[in-house]
Protein backbone atom coordinates (compact mmCIF):
# COMPACT_ATOMS: atom_id res chain seq x y z
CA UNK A 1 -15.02 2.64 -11.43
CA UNK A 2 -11.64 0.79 -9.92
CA UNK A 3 -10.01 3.14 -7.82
CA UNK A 4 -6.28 2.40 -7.38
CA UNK A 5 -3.70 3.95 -4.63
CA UNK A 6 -1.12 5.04 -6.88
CA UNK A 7 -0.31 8.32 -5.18
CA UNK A 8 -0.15 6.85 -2.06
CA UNK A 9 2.42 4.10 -3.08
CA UNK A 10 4.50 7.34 -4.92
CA UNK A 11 3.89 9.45 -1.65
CA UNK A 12 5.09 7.24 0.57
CA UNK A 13 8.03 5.23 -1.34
CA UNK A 14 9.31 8.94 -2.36
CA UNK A 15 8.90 10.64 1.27
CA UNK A 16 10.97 7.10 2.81
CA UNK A 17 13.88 8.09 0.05
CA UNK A 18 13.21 4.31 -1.37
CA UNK A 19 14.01 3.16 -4.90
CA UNK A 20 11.19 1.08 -6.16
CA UNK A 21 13.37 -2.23 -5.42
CA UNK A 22 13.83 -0.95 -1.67
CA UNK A 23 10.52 -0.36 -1.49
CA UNK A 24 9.39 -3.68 -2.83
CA UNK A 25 11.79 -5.55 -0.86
CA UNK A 26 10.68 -4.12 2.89
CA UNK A 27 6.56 -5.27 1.49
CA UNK A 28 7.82 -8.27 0.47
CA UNK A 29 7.16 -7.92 -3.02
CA UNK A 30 9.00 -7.48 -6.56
CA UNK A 31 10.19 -3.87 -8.16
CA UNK A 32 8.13 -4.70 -10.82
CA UNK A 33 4.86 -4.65 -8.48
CA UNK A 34 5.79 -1.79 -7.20
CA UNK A 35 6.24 -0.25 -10.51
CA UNK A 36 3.14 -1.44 -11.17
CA UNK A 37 0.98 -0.06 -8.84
CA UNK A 38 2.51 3.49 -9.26
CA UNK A 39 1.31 3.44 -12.68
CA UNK A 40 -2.30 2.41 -11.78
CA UNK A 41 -1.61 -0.70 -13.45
CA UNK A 42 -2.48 -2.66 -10.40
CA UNK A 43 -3.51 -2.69 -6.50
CA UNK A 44 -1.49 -4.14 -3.84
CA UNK A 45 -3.68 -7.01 -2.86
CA UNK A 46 -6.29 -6.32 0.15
CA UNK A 47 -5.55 -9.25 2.29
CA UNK A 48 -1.58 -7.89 2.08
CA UNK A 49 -2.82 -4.42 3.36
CA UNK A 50 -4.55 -5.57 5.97
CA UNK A 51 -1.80 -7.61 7.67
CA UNK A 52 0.74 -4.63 7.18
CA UNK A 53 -1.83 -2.97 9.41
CA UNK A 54 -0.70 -4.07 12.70
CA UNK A 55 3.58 -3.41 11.73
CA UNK A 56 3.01 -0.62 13.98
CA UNK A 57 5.11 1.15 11.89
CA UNK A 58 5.51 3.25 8.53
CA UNK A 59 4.01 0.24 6.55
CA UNK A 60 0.75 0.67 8.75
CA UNK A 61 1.00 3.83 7.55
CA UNK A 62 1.05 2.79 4.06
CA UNK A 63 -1.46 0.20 4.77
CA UNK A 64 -4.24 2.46 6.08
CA UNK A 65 -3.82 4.99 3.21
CA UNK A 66 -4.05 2.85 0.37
CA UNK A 67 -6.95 0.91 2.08
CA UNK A 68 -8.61 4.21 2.44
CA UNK A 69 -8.53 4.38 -1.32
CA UNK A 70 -8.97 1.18 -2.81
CA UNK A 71 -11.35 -0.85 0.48
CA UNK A 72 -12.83 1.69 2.51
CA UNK A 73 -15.26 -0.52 4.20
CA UNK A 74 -12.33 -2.78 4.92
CA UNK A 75 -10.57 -0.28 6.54
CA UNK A 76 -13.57 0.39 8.57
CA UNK A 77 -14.51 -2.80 9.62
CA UNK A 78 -11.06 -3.47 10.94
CA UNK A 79 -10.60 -0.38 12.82
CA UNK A 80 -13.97 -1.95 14.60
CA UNK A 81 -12.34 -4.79 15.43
């Protein structure tokens, strides 16, 4: 079974104060991707995660917790690096 972070894309967009094009804009990415992964529709792509990782800030944040969900053994092997 896919697992998908949608929570943690709501959790943290909500908790910033973001609208979904703010959001969207400080990833990089569209509204509509953002809209889309709060509705389970989609994932933000793994390779994107993993570079937000080392931001050092809030987006690491992010990062980690969706990873956690979606690529756990991802998350793992880069907290080994």
């Amino acid at each position: 079974m896919k697992q998908y972070c949608c929570n943690e894309v709501i959790k943290h967009r909500k908790y910033l104060g973001m609208t979904l094009q703010e959001f969207g804009d400080a990833l990089g990415k569209t509204k509509q991707a953002v809209s889309q992964w709060e509705l389970g529709q989609t994932n933000p792509h793994t390779t994107d995660l993993l570079v937000l990782l080392s931001t050092g800030d809030w987006r690491a944040e992010f990062a980690r917790d969706c990873l956690a969900q979606i690529a756990p053994h991802l998350l793992a092997a880069w907290g080994a690096r």
